[in-house]
PDB file of N, CA and C in Angstrom:
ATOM      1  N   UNK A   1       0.834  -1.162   0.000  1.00  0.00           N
ATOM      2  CA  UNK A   1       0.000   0.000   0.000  1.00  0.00           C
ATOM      3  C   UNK A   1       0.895   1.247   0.000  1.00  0.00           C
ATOM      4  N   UNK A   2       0.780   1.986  -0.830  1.00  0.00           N
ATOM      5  CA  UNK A   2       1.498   3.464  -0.831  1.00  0.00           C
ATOM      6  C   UNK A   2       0.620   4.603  -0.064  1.00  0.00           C
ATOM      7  N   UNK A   3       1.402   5.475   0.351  1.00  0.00           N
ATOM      8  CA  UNK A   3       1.355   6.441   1.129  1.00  0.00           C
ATOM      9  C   UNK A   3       0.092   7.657   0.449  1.00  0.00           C
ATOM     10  N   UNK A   4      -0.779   7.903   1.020  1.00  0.00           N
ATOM     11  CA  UNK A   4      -1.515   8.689   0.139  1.00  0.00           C
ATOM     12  C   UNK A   4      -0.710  10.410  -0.098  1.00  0.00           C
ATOM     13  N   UNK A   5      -1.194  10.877  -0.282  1.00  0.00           N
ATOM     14  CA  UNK A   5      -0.631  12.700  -0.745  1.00  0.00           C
ATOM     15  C   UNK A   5      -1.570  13.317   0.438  1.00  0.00           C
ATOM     16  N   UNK A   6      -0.947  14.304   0.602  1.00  0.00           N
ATOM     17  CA  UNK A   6      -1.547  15.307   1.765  1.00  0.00           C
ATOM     18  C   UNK A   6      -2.852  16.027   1.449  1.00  0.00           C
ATOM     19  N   UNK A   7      -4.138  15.848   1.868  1.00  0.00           N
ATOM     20  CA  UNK A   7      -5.159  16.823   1.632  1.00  0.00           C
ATOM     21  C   UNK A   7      -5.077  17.850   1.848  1.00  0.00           C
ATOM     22  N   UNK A   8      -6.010  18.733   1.322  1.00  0.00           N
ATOM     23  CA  UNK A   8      -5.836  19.973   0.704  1.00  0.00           C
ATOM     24  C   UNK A   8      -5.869  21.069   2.017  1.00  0.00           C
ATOM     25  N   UNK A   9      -6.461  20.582   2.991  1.00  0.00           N
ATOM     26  CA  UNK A   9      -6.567  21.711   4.105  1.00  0.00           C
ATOM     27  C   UNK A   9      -4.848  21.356   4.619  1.00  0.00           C
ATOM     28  N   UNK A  10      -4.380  19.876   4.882  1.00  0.00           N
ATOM     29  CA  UNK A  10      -3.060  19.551   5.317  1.00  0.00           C
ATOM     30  C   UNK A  10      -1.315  20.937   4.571  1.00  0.00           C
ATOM     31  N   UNK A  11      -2.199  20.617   3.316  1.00  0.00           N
ATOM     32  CA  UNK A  11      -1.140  21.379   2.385  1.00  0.00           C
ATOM     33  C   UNK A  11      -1.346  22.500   2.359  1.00  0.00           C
ATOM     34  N   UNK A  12      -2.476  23.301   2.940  1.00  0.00           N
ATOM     35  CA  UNK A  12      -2.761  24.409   2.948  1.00  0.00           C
ATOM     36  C   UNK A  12      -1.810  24.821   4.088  1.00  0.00           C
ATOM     37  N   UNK A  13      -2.106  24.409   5.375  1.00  0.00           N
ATOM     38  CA  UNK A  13      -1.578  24.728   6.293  1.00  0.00           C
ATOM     39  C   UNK A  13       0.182  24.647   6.456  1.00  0.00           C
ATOM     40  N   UNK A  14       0.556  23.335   5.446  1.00  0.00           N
ATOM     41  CA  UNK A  14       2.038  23.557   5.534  1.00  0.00           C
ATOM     42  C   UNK A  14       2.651  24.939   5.031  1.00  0.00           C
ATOM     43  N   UNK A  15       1.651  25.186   4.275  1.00  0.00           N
ATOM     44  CA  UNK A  15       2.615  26.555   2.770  1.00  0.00           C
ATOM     45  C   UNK A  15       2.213  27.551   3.407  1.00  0.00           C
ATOM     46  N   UNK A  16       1.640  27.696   5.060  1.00  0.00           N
ATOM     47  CA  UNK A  16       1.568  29.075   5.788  1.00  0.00           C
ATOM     48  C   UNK A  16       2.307  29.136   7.102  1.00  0.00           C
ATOM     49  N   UNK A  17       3.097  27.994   6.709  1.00  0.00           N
ATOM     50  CA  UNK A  17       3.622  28.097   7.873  1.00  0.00           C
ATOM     51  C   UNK A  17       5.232  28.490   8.047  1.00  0.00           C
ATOM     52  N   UNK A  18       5.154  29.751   8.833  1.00  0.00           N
ATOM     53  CA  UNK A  18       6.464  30.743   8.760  1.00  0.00           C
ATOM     54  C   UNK A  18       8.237  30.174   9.131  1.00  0.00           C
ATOM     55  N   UNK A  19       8.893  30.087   8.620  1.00  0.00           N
ATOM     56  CA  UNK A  19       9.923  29.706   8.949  1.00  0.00           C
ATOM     57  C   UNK A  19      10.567  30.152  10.118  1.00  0.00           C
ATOM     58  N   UNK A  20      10.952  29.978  11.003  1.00  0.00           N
ATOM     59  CA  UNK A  20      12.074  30.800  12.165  1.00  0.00           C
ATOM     60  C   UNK A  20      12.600  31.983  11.723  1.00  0.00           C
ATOM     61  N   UNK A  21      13.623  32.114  10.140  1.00  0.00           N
ATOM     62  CA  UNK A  21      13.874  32.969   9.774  1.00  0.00           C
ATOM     63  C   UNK A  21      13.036  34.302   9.509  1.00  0.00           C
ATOM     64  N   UNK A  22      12.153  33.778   8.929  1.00  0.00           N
ATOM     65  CA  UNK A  22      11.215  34.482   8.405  1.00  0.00           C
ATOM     66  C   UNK A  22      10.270  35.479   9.755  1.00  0.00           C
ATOM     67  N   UNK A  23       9.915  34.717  10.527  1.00  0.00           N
ATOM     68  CA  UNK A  23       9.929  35.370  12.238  1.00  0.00           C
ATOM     69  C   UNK A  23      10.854  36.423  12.507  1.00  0.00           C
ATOM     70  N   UNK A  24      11.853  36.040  13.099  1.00  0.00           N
ATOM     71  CA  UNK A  24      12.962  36.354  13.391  1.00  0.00           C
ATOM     72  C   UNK A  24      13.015  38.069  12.213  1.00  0.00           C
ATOM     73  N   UNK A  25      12.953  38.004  11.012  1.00  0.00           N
ATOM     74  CA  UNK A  25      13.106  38.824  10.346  1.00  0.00           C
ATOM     75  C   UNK A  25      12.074  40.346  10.471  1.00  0.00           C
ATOM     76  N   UNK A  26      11.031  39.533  10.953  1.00  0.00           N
ATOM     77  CA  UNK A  26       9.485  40.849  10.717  1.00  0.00           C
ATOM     78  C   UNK A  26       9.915  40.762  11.972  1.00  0.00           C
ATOM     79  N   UNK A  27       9.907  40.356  13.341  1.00  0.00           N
ATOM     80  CA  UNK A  27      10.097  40.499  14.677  1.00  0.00           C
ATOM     81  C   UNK A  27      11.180  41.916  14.647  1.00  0.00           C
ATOM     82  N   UNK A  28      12.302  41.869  13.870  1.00  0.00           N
ATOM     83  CA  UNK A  28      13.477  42.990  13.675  1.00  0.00           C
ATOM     84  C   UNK A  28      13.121  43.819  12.915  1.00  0.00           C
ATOM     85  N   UNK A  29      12.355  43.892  12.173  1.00  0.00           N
ATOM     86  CA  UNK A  29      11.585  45.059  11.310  1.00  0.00           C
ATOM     87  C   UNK A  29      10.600  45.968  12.427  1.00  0.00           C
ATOM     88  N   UNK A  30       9.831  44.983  13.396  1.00  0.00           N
ATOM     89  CA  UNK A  30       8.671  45.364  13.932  1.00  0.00           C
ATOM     90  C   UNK A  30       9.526  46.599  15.367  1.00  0.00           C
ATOM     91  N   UNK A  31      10.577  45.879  15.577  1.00  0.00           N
ATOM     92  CA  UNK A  31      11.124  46.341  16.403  1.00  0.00           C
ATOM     93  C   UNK A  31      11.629  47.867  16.074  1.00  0.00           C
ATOM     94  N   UNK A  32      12.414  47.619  14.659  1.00  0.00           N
ATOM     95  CA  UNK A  32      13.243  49.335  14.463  1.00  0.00           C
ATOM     96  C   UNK A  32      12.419  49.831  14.123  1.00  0.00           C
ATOM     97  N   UNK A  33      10.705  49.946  13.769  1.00  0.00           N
ATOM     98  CA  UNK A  33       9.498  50.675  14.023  1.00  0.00           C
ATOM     99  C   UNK A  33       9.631  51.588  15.063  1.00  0.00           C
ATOM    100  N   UNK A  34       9.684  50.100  15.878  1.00  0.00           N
ATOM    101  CA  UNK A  34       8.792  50.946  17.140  1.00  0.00           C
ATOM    102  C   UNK A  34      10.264  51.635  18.092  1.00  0.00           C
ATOM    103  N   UNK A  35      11.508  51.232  17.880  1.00  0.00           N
ATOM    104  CA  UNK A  35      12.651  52.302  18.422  1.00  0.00           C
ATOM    105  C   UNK A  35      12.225  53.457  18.040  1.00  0.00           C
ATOM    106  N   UNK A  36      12.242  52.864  16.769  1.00  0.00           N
ATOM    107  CA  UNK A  36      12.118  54.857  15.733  1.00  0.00           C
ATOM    108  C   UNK A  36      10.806  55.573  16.279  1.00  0.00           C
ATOM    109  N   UNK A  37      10.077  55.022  16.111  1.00  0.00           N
ATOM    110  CA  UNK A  37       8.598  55.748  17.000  1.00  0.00           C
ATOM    111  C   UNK A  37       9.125  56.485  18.530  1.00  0.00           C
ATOM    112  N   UNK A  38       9.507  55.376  19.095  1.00  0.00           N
ATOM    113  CA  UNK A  38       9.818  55.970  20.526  1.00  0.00           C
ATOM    114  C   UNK A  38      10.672  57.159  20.654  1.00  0.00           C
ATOM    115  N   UNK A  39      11.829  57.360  20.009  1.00  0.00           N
ATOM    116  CA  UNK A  39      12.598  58.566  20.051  1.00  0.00           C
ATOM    117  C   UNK A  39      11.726  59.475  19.592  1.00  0.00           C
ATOM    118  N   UNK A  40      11.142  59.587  18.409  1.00  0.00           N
ATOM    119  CA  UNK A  40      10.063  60.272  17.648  1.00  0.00           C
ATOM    120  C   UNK A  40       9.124  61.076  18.834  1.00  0.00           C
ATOM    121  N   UNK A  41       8.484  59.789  19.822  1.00  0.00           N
ATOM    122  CA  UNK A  41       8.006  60.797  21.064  1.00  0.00           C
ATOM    123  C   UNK A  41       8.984  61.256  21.457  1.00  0.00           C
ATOM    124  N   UNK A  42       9.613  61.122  21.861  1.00  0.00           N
ATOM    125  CA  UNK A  42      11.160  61.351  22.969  1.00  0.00           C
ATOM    126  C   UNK A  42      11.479  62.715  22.649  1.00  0.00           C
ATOM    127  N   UNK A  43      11.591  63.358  21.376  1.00  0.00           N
ATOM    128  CA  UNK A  43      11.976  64.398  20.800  1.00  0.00           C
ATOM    129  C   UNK A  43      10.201  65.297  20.737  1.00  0.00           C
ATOM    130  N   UNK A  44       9.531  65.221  20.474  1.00  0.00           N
ATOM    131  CA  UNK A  44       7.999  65.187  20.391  1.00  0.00           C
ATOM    132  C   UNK A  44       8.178  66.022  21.997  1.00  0.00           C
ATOM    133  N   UNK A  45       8.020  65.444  23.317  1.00  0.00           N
ATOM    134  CA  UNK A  45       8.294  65.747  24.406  1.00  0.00           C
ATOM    135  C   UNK A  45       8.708  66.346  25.060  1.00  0.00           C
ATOM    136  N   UNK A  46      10.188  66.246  24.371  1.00  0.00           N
ATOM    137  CA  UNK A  46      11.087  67.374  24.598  1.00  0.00           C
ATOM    138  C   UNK A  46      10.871  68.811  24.364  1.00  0.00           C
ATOM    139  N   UNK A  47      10.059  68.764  23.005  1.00  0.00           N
ATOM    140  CA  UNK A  47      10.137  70.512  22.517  1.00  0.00           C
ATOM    141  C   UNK A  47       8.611  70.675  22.856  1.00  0.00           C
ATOM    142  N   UNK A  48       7.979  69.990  23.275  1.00  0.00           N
ATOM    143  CA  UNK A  48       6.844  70.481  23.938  1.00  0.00           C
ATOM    144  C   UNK A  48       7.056  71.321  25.447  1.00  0.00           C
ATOM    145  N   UNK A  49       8.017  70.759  26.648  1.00  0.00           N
ATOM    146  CA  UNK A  49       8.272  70.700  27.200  1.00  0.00           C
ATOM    147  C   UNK A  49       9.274  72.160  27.068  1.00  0.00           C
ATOM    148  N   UNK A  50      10.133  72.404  26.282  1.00  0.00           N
ATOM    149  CA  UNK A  50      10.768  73.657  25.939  1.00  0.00           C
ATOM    150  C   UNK A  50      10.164  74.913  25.214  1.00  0.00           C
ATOM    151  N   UNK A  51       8.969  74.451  24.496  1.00  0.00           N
ATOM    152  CA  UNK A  51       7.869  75.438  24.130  1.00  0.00           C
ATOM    153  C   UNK A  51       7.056  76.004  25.427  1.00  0.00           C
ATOM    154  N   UNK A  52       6.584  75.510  26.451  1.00  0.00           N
ATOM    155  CA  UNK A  52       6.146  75.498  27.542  1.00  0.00           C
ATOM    156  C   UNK A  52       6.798  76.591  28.620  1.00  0.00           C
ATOM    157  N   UNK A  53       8.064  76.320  28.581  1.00  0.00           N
ATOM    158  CA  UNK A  53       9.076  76.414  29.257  1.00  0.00           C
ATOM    159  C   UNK A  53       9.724  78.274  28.754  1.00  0.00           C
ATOM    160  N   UNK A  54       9.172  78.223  26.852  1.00  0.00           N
ATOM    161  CA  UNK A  54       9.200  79.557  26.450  1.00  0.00           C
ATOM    162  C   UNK A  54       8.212  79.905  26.347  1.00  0.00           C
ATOM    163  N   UNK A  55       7.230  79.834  26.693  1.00  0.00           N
ATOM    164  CA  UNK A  55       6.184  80.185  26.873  1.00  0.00           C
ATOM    165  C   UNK A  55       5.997  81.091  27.758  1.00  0.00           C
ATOM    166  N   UNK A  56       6.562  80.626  29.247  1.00  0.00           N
ATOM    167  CA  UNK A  56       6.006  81.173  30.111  1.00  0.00           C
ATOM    168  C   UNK A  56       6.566  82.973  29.921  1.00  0.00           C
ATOM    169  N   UNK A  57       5.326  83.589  30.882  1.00  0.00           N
ATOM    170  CA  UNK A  57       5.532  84.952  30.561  1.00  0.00           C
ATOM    171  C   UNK A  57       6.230  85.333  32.051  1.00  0.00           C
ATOM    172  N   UNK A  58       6.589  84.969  33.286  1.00  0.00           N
ATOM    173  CA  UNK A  58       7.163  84.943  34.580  1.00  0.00           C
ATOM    174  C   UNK A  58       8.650  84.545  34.136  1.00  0.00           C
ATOM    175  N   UNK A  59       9.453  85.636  35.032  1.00  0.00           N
ATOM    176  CA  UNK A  59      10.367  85.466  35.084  1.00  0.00           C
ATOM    177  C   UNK A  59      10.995  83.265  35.341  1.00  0.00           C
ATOM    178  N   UNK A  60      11.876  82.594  34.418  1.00  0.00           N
ATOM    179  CA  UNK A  60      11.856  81.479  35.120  1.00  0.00           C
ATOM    180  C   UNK A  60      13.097  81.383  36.279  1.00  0.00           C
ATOM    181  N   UNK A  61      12.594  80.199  36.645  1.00  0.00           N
ATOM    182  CA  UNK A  61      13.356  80.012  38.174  1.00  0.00           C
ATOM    183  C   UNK A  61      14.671  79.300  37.750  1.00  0.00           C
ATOM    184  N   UNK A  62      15.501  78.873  38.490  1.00  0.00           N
ATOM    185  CA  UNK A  62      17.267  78.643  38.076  1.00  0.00           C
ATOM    186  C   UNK A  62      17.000  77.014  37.308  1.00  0.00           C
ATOM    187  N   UNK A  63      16.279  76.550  38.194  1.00  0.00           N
ATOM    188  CA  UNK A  63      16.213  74.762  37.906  1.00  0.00           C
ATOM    189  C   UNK A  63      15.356  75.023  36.176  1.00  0.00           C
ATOM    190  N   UNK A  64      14.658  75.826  35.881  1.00  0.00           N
ATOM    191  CA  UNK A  64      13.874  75.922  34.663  1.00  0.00           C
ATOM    192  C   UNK A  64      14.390  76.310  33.738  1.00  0.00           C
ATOM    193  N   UNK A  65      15.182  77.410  34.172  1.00  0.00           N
ATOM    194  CA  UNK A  65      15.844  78.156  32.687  1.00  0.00           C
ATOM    195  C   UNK A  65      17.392  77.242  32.632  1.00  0.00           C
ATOM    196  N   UNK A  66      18.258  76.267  33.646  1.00  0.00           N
ATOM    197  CA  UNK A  66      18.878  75.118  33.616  1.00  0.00           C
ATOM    198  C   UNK A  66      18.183  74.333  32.129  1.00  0.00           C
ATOM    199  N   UNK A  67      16.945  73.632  32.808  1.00  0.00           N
ATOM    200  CA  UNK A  67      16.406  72.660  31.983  1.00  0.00           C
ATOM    201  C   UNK A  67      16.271  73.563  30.243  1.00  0.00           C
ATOM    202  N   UNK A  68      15.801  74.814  30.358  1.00  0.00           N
ATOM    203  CA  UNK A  68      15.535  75.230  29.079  1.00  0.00           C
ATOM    204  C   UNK A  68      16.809  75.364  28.105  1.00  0.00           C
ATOM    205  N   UNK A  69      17.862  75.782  28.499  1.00  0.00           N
ATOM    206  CA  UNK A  69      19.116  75.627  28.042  1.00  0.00           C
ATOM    207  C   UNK A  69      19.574  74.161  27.752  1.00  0.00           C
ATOM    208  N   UNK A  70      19.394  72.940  28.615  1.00  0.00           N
ATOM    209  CA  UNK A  70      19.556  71.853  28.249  1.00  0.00           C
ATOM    210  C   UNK A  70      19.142  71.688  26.517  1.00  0.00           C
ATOM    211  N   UNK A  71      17.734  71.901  27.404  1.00  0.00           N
ATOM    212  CA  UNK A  71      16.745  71.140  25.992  1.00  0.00           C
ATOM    213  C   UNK A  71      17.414  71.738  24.536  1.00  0.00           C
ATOM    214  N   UNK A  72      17.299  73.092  24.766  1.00  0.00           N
ATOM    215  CA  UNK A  72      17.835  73.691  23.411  1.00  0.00           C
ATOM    216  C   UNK A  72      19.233  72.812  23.088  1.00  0.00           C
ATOM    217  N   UNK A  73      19.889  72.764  24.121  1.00  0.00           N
ATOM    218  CA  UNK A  73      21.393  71.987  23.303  1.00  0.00           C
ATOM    219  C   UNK A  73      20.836  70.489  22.880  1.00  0.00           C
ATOM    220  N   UNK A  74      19.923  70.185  23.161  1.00  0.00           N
ATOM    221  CA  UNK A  74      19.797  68.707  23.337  1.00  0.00           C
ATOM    222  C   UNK A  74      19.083  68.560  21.699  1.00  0.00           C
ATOM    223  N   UNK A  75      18.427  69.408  21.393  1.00  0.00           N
ATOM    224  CA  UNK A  75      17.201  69.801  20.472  1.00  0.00           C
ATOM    225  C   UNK A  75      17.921  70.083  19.181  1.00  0.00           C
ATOM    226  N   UNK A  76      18.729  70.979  18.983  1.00  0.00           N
ATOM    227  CA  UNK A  76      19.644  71.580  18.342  1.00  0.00           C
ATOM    228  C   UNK A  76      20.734  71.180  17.769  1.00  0.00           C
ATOM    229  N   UNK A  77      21.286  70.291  18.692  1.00  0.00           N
ATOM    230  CA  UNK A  77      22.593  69.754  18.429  1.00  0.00           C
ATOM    231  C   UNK A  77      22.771  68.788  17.524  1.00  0.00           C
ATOM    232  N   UNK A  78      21.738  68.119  17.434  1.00  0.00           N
ATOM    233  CA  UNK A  78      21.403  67.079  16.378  1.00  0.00           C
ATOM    234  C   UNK A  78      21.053  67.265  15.153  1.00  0.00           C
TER     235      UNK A  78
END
């Protein structure tokens, strides 16, 4: 008796099924997305935070106009 051939739902399911590599590959794609997103806020944050910061119409206090000088080098420098 010979071996029959794989039915059609069997063979369906083999030809969707992802290799390790193939994982492994969109997993590292999915990832430098979402780095890149995150700095994206990170910087997003920052100049919100330094718009705010020039905003204000009060003299600022030492720790504020510190941070506002940061940000600008931080903002800028890049």
């Amino acid at each position: 008796m010979t071996d029959r051939p794989p039915g059609v739902k069997a063979a369906k399911a083999n030809g969707k099924k992802r290799k390790p590599e193939e994982r492994l590959s969109a997993f590292e794609g999915m990832w430098s997305i979402r780095q890149e997103d995150l700095a994206i806020k990170e910087r997003l944050s920052k100049m919100k935070l330094l718009d705010s910061l020039i905003a204000k119409v009060k003299p600022l206090a030492e720790y504020e106009e510190a941070l506002k000088k940061k940000l600008i080098n931080e903002l800028f420098s890049n």
